[in-house]
PDB file of N, CA and C in Angstrom:
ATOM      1  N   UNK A   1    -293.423 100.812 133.670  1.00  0.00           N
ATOM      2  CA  UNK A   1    -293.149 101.726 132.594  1.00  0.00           C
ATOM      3  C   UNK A   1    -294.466 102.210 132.005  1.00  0.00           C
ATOM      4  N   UNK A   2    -294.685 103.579 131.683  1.00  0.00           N
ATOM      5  CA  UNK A   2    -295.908 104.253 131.530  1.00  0.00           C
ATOM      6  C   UNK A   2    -295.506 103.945 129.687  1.00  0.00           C
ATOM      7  N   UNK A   3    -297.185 103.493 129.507  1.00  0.00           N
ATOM      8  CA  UNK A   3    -297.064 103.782 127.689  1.00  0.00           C
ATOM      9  C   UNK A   3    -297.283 104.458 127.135  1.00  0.00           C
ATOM     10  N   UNK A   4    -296.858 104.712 126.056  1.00  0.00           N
ATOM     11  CA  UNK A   4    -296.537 105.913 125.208  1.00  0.00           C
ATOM     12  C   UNK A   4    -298.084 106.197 124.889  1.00  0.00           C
ATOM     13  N   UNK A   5    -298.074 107.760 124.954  1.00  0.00           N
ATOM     14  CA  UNK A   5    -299.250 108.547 124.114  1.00  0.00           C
ATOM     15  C   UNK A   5    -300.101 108.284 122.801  1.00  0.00           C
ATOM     16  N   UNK A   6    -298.710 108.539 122.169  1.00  0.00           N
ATOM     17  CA  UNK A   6    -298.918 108.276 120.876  1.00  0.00           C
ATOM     18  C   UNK A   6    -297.788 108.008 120.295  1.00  0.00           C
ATOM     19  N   UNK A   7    -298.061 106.642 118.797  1.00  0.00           N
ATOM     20  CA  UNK A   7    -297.214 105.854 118.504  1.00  0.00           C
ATOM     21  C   UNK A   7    -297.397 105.773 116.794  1.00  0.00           C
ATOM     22  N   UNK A   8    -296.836 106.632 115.970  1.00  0.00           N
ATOM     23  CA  UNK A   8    -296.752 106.540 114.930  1.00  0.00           C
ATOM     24  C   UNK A   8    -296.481 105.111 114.143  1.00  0.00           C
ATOM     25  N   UNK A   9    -297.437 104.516 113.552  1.00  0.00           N
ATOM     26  CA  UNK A   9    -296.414 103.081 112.709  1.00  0.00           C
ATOM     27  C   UNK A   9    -296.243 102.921 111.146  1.00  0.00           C
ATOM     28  N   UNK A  10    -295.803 102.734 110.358  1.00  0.00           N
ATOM     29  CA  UNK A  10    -296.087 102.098 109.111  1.00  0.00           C
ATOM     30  C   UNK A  10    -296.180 101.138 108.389  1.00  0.00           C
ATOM     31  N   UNK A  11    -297.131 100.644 108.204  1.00  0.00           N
ATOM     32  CA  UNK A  11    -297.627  99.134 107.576  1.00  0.00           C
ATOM     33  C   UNK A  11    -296.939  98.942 106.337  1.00  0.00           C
ATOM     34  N   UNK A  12    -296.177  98.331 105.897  1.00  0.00           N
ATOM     35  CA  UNK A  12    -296.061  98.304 104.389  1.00  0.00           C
ATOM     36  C   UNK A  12    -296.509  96.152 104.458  1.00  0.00           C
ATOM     37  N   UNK A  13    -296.913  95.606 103.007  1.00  0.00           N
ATOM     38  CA  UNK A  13    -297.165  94.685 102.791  1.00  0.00           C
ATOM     39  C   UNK A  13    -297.352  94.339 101.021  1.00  0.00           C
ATOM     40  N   UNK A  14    -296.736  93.206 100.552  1.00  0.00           N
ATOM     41  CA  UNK A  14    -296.381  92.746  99.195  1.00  0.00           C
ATOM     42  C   UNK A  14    -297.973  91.882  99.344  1.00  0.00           C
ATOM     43  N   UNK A  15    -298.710  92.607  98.356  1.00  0.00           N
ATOM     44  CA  UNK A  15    -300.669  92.112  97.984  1.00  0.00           C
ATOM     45  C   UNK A  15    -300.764  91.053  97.641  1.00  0.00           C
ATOM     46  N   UNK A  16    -300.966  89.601  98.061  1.00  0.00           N
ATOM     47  CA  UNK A  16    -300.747  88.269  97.415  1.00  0.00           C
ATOM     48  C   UNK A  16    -302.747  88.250  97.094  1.00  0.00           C
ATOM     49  N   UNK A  17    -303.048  86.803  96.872  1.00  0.00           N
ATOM     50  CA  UNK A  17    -304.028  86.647  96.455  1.00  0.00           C
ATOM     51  C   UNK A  17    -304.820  86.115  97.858  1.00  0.00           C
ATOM     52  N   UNK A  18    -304.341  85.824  98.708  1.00  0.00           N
ATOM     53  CA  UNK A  18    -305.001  85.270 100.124  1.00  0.00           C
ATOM     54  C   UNK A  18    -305.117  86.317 100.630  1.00  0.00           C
ATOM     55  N   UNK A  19    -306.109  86.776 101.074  1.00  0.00           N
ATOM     56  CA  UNK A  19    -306.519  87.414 102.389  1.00  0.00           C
ATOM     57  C   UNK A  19    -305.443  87.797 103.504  1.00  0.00           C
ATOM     58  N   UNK A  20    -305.052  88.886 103.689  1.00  0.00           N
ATOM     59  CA  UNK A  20    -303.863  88.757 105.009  1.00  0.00           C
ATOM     60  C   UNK A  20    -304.264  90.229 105.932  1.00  0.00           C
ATOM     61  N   UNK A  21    -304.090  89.816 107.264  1.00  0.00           N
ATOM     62  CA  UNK A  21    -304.852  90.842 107.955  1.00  0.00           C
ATOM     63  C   UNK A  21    -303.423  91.884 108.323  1.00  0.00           C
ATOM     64  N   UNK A  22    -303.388  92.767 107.654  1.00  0.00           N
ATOM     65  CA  UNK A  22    -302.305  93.683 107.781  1.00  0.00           C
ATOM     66  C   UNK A  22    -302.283  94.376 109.013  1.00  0.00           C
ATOM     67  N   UNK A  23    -303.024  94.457 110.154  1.00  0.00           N
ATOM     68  CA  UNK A  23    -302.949  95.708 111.187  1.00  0.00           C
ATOM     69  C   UNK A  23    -304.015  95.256 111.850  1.00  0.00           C
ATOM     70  N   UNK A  24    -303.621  95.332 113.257  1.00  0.00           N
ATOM     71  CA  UNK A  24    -304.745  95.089 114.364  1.00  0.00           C
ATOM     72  C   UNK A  24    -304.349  96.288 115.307  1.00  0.00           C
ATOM     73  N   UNK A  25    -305.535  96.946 115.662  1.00  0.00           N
ATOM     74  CA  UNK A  25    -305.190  97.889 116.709  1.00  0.00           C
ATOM     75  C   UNK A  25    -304.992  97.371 118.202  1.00  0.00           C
ATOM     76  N   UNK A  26    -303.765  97.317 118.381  1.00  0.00           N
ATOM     77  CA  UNK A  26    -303.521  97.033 119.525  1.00  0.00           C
ATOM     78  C   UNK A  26    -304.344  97.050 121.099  1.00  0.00           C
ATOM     79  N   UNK A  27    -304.652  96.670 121.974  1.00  0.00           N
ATOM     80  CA  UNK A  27    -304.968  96.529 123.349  1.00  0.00           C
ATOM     81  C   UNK A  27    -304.968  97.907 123.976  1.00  0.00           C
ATOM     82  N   UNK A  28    -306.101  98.824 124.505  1.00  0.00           N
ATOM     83  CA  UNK A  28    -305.360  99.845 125.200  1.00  0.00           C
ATOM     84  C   UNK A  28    -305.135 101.117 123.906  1.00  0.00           C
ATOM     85  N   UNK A  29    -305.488 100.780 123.280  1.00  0.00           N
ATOM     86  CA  UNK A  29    -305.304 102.241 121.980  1.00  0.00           C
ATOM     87  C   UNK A  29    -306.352 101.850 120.982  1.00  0.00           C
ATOM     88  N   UNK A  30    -306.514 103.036 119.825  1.00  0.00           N
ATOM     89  CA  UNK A  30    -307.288 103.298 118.897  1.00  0.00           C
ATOM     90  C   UNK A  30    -306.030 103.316 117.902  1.00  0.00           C
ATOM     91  N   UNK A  31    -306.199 102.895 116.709  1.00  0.00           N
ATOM     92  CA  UNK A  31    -305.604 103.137 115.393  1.00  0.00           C
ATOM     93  C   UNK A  31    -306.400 104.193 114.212  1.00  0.00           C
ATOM     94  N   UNK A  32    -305.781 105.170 114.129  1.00  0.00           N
ATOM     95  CA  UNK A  32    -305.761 105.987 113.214  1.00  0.00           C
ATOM     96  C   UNK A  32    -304.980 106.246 112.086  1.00  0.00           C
ATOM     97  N   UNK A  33    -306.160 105.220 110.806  1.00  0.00           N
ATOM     98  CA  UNK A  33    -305.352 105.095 109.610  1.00  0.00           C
ATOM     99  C   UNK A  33    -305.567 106.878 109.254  1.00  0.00           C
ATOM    100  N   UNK A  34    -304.508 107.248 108.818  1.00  0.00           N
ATOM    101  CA  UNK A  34    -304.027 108.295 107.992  1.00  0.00           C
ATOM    102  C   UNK A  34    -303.533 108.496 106.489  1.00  0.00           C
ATOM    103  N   UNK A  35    -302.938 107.444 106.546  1.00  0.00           N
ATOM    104  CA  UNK A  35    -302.847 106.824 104.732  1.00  0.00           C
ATOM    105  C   UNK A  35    -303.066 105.457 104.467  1.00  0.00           C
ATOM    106  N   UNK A  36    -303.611 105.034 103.536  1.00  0.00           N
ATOM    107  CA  UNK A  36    -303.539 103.720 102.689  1.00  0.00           C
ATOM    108  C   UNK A  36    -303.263 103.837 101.234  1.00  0.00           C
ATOM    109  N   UNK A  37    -302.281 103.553 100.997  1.00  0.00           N
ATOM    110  CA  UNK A  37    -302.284 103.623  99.491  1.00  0.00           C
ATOM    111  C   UNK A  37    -301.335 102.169  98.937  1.00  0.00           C
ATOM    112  N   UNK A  38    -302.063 101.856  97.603  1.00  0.00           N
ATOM    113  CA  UNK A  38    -301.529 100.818  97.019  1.00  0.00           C
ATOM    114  C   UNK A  38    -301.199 101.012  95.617  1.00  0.00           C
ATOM    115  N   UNK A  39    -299.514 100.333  94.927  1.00  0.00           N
ATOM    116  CA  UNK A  39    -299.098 100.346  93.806  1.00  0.00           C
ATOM    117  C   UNK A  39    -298.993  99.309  92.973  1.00  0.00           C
ATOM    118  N   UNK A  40    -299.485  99.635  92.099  1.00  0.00           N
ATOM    119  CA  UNK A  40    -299.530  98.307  90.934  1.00  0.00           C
ATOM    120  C   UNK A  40    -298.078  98.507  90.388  1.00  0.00           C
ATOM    121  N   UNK A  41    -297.066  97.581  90.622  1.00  0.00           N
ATOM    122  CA  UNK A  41    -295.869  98.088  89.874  1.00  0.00           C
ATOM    123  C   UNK A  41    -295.523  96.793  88.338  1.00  0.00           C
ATOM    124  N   UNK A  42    -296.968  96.033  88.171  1.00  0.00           N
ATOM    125  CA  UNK A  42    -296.794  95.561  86.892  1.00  0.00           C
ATOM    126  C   UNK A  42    -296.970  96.228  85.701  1.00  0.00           C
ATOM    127  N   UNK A  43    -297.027  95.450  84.726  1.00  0.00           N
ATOM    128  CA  UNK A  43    -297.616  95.742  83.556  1.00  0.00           C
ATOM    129  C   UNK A  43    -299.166  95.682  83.216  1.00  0.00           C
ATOM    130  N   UNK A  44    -299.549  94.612  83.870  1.00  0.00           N
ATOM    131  CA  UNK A  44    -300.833  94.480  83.787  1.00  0.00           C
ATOM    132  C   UNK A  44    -301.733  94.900  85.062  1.00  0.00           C
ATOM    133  N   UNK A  45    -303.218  95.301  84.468  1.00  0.00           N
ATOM    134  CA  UNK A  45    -303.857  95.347  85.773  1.00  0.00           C
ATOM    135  C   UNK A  45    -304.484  94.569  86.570  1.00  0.00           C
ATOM    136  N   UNK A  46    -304.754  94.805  88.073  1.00  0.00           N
ATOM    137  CA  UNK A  46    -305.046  93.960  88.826  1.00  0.00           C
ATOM    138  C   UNK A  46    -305.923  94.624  89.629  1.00  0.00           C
ATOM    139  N   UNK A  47    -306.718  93.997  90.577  1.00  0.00           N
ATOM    140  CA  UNK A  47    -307.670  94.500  91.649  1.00  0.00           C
ATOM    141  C   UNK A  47    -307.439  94.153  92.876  1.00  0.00           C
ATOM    142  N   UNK A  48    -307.812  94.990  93.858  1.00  0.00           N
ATOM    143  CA  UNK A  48    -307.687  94.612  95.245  1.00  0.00           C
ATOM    144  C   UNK A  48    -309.042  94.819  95.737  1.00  0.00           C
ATOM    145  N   UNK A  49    -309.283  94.195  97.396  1.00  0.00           N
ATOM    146  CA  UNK A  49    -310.182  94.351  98.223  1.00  0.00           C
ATOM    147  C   UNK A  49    -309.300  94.880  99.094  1.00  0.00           C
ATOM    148  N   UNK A  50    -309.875  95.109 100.125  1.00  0.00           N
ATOM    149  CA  UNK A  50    -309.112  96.162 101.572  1.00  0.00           C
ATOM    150  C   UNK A  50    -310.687  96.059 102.370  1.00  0.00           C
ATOM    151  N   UNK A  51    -310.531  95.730 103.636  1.00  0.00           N
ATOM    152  CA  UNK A  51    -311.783  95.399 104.335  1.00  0.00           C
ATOM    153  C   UNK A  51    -311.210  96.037 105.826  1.00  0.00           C
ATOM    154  N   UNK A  52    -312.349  96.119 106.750  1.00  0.00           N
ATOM    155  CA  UNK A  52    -312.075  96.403 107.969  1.00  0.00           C
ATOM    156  C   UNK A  52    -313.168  95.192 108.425  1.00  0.00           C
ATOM    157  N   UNK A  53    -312.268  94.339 109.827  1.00  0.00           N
ATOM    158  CA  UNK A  53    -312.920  93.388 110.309  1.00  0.00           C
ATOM    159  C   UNK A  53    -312.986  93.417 111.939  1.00  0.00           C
ATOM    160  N   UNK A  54    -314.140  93.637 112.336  1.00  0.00           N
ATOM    161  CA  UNK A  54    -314.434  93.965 113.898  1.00  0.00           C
ATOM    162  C   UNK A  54    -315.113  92.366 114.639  1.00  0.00           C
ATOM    163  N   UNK A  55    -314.850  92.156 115.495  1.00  0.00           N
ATOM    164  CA  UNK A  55    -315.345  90.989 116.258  1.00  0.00           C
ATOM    165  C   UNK A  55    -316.363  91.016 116.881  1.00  0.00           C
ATOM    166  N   UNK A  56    -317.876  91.212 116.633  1.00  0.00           N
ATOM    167  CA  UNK A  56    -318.823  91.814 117.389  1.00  0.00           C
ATOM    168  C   UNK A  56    -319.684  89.836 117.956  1.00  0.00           C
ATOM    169  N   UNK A  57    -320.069  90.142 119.479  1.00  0.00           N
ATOM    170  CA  UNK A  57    -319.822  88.928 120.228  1.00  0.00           C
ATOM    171  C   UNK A  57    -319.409  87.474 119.434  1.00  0.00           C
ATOM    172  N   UNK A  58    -317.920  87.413 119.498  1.00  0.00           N
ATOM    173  CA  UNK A  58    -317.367  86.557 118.945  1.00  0.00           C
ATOM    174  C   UNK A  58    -317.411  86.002 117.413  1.00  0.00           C
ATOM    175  N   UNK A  59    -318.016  86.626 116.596  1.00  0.00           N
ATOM    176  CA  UNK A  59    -318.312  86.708 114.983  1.00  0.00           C
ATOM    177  C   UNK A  59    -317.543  87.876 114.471  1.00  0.00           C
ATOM    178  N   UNK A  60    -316.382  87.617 113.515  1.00  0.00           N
ATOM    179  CA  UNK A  60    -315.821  88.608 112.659  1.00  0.00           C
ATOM    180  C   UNK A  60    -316.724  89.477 111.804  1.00  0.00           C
ATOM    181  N   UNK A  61    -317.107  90.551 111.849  1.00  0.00           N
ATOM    182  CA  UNK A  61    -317.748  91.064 110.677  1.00  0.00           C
ATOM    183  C   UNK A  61    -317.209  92.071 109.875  1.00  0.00           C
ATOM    184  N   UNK A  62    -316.806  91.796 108.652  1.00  0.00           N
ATOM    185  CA  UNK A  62    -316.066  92.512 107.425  1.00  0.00           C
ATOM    186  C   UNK A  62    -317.146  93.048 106.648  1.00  0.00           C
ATOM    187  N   UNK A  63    -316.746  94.431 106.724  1.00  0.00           N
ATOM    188  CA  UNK A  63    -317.132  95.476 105.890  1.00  0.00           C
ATOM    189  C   UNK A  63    -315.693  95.946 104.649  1.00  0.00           C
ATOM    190  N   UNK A  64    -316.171  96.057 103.614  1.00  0.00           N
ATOM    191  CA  UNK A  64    -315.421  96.178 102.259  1.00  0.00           C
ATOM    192  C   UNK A  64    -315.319  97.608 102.037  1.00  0.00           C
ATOM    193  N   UNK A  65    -313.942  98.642 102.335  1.00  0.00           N
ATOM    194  CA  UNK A  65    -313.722  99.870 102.224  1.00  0.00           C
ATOM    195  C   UNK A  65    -313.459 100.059 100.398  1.00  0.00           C
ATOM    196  N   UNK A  66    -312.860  98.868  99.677  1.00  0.00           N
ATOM    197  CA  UNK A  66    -312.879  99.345  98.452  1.00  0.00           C
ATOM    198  C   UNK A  66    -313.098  97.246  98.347  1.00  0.00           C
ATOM    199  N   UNK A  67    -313.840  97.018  96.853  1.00  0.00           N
ATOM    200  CA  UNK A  67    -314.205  95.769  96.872  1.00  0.00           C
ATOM    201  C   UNK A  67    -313.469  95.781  95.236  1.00  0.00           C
ATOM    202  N   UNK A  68    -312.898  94.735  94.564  1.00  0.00           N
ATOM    203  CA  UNK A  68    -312.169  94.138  93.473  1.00  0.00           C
ATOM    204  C   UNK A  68    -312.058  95.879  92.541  1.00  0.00           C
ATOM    205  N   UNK A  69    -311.447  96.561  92.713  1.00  0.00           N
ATOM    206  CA  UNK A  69    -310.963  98.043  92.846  1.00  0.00           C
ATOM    207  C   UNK A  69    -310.074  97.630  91.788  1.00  0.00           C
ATOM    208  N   UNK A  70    -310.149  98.055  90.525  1.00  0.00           N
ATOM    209  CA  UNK A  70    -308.680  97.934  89.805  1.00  0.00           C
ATOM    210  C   UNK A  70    -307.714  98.856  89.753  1.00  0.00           C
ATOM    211  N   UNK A  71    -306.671  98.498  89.972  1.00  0.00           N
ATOM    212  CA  UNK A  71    -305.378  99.265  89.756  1.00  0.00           C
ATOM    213  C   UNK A  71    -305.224  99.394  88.784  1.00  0.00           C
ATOM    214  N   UNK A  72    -304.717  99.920  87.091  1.00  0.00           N
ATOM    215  CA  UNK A  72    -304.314 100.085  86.253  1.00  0.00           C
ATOM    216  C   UNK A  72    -302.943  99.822  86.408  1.00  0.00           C
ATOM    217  N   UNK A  73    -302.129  99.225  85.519  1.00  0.00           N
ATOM    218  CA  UNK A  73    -300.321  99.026  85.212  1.00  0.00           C
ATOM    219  C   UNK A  73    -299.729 100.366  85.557  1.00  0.00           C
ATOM    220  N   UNK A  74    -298.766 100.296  86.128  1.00  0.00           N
ATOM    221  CA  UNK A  74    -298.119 101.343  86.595  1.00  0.00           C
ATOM    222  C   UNK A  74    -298.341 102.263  87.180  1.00  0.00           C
ATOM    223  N   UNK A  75    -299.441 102.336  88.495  1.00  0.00           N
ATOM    224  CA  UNK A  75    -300.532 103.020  88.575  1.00  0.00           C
ATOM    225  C   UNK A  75    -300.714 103.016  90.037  1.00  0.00           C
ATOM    226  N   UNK A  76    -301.036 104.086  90.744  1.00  0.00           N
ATOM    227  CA  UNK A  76    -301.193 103.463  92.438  1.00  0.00           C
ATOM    228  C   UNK A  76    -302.973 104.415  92.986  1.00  0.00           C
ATOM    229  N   UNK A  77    -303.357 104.004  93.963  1.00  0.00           N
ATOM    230  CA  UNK A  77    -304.369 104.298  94.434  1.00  0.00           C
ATOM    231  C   UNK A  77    -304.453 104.876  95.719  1.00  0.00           C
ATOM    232  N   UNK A  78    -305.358 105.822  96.071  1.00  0.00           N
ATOM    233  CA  UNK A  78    -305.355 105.935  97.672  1.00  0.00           C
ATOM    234  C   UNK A  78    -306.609 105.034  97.931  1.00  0.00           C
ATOM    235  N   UNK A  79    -306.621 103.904  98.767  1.00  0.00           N
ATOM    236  CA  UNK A  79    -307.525 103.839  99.557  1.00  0.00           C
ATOM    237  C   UNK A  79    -308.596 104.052 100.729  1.00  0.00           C
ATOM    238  N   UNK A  80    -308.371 105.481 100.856  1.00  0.00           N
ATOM    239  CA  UNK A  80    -309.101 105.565 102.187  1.00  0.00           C
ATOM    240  C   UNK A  80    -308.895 107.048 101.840  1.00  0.00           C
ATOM    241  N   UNK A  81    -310.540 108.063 101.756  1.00  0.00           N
ATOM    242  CA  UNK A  81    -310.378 109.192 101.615  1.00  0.00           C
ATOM    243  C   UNK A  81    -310.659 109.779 102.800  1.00  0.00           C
ATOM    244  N   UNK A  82    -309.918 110.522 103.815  1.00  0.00           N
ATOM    245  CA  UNK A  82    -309.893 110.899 104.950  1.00  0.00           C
ATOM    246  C   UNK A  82    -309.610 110.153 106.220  1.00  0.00           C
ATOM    247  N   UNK A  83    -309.724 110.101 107.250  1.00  0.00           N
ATOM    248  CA  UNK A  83    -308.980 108.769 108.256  1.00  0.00           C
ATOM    249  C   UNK A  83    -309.764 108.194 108.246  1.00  0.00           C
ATOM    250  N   UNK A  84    -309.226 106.749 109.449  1.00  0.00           N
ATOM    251  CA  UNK A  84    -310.399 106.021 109.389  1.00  0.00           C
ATOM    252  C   UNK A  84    -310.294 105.621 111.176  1.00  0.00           C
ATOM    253  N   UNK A  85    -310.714 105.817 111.668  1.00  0.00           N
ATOM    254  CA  UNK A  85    -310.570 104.954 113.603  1.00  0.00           C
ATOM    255  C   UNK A  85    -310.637 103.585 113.396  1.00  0.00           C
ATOM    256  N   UNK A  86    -310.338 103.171 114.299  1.00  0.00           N
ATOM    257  CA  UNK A  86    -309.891 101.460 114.609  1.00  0.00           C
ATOM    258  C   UNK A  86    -309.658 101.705 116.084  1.00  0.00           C
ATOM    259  N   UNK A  87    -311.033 100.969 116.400  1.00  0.00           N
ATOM    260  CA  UNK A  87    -310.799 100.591 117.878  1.00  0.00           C
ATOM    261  C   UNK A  87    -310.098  99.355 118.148  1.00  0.00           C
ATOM    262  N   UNK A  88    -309.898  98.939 119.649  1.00  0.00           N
ATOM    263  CA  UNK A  88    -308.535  98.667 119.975  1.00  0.00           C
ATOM    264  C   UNK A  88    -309.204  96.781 119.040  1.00  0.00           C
ATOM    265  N   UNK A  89    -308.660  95.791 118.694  1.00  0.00           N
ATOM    266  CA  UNK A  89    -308.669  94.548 118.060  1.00  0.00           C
ATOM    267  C   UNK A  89    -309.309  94.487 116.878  1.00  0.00           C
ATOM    268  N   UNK A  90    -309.408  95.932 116.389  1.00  0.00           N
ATOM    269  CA  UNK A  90    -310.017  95.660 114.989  1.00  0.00           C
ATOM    270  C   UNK A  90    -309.156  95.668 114.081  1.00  0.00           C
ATOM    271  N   UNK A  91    -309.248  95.193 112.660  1.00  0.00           N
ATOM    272  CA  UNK A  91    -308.582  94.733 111.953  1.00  0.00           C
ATOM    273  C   UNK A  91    -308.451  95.053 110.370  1.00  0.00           C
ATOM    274  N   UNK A  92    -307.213  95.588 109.553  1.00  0.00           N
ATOM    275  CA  UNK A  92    -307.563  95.442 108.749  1.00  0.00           C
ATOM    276  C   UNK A  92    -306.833  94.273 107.504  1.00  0.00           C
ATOM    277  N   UNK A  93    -307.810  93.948 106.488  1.00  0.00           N
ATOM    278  CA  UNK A  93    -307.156  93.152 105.582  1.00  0.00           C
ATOM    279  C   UNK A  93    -307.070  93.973 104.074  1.00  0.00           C
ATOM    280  N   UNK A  94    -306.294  92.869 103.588  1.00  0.00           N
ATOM    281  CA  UNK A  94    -306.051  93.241 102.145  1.00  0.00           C
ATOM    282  C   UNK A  94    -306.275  91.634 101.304  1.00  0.00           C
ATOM    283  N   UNK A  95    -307.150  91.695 100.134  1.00  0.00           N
ATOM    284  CA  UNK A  95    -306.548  90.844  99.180  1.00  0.00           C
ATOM    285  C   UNK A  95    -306.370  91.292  97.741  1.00  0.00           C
ATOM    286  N   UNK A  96    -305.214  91.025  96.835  1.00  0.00           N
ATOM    287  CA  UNK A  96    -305.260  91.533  95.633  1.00  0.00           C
ATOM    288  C   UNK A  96    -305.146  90.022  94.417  1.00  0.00           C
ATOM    289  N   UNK A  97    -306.318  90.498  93.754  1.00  0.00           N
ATOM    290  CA  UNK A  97    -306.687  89.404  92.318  1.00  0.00           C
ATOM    291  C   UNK A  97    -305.984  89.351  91.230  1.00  0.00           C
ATOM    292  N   UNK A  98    -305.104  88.510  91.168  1.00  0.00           N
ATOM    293  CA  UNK A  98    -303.860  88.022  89.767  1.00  0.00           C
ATOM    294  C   UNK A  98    -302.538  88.698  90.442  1.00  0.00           C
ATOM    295  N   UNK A  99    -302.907  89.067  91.419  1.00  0.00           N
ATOM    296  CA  UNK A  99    -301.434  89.420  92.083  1.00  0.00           C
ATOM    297  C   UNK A  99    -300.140  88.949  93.068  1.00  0.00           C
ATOM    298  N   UNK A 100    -299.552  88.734  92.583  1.00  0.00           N
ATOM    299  CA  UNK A 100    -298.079  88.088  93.625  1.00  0.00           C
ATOM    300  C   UNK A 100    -296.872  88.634  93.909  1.00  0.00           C
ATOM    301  N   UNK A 101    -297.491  89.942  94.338  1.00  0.00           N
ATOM    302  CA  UNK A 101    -295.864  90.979  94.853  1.00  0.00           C
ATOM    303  C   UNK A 101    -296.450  91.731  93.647  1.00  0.00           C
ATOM    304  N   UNK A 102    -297.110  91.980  93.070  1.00  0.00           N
ATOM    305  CA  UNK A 102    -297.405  93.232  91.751  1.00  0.00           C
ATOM    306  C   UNK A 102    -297.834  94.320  92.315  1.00  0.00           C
ATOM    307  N   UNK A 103    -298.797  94.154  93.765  1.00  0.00           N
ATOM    308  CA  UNK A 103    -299.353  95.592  94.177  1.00  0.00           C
ATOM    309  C   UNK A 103    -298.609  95.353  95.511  1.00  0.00           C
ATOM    310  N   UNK A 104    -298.341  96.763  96.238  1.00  0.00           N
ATOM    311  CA  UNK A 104    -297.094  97.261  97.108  1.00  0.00           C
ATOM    312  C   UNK A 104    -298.443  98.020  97.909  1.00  0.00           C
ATOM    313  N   UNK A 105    -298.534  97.815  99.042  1.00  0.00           N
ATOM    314  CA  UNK A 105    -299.630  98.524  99.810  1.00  0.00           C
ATOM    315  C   UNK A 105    -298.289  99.353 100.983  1.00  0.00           C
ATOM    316  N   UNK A 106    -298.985 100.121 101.191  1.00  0.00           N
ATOM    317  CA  UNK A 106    -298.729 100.987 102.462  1.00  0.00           C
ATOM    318  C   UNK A 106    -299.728 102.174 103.438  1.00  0.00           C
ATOM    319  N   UNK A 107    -299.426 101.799 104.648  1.00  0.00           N
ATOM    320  CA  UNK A 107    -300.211 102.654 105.377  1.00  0.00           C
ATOM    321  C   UNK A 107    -299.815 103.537 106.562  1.00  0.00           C
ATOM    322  N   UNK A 108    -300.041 104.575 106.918  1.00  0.00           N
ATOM    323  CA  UNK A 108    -299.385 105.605 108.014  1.00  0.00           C
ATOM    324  C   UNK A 108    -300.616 104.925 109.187  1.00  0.00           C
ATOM    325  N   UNK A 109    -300.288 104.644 110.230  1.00  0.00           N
ATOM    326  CA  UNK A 109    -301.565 104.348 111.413  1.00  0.00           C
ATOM    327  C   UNK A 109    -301.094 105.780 112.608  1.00  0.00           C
ATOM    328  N   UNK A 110    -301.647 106.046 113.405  1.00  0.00           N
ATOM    329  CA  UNK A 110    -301.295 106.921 114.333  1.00  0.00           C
ATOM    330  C   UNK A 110    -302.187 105.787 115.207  1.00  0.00           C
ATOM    331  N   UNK A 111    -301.401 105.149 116.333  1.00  0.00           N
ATOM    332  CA  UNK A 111    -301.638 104.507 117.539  1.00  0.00           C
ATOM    333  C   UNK A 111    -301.729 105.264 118.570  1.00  0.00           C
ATOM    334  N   UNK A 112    -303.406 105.902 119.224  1.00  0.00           N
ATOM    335  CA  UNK A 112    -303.023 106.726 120.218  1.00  0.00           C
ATOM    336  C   UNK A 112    -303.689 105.918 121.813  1.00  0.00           C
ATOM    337  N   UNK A 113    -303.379 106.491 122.570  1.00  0.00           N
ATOM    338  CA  UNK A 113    -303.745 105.819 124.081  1.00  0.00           C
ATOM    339  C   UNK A 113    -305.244 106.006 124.088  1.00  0.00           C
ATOM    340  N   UNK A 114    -305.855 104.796 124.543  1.00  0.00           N
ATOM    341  CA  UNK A 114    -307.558 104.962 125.164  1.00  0.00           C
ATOM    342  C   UNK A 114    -307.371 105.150 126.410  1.00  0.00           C
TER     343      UNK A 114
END
């Protein structure tokens, strides 16, 4: 079976306080974030990190696209102004500070064939 071209996905993920790697570009393709955006749906505000983490000879190395970023209460953010590429096992994370299900992340990826 021949694989698909291109593969639209959407990430959604509830922002806890641990580190969680939301999206790995698959084997065989590039990931093209198109949206990231995150909602504070408390009362109070909170901050996030959002990192991209590449494996360069066997060492993770994280670079910080937005670093302890506050959200304001009731309030949402775009993270990522224009796309971003993700070659194929790279990775991205999220962590959000005083948060437990308060910030609502989501992301559009476009998965296309290498």
């Amino acid at each position: 079976m021949a694989l698909a071209l291109n593969v639209f996905k959407t990430v959604t993920h509830a922002v806890t306080p641990n580190k969680v790697g939301i999206y790995t570009a698959p084997v065989g393709y590039s990931g093209v974030v198109l949206l990231a955006q995150v909602a504070n749906v408390d009362t109070e505000s909170h901050t996030i990190t959002f990192s991209h983490e590449r494996s360069v000879s066997g060492t993770a190395v994280t670079t910080e696209i937005v670093k302890d970023f506050a959200i304001p209460s009731n309030d949402s953010a775009n993270l990522i102004s224009g796309k971003l590429v993700l070659e194929s096992g790279d990775k991205l994370n999220i962590t959000g500070v005083g948060s437990t299900g308060n910030l609502k992340f989501i992301a559009s990826v476009l998965e296309t064939l290498n």
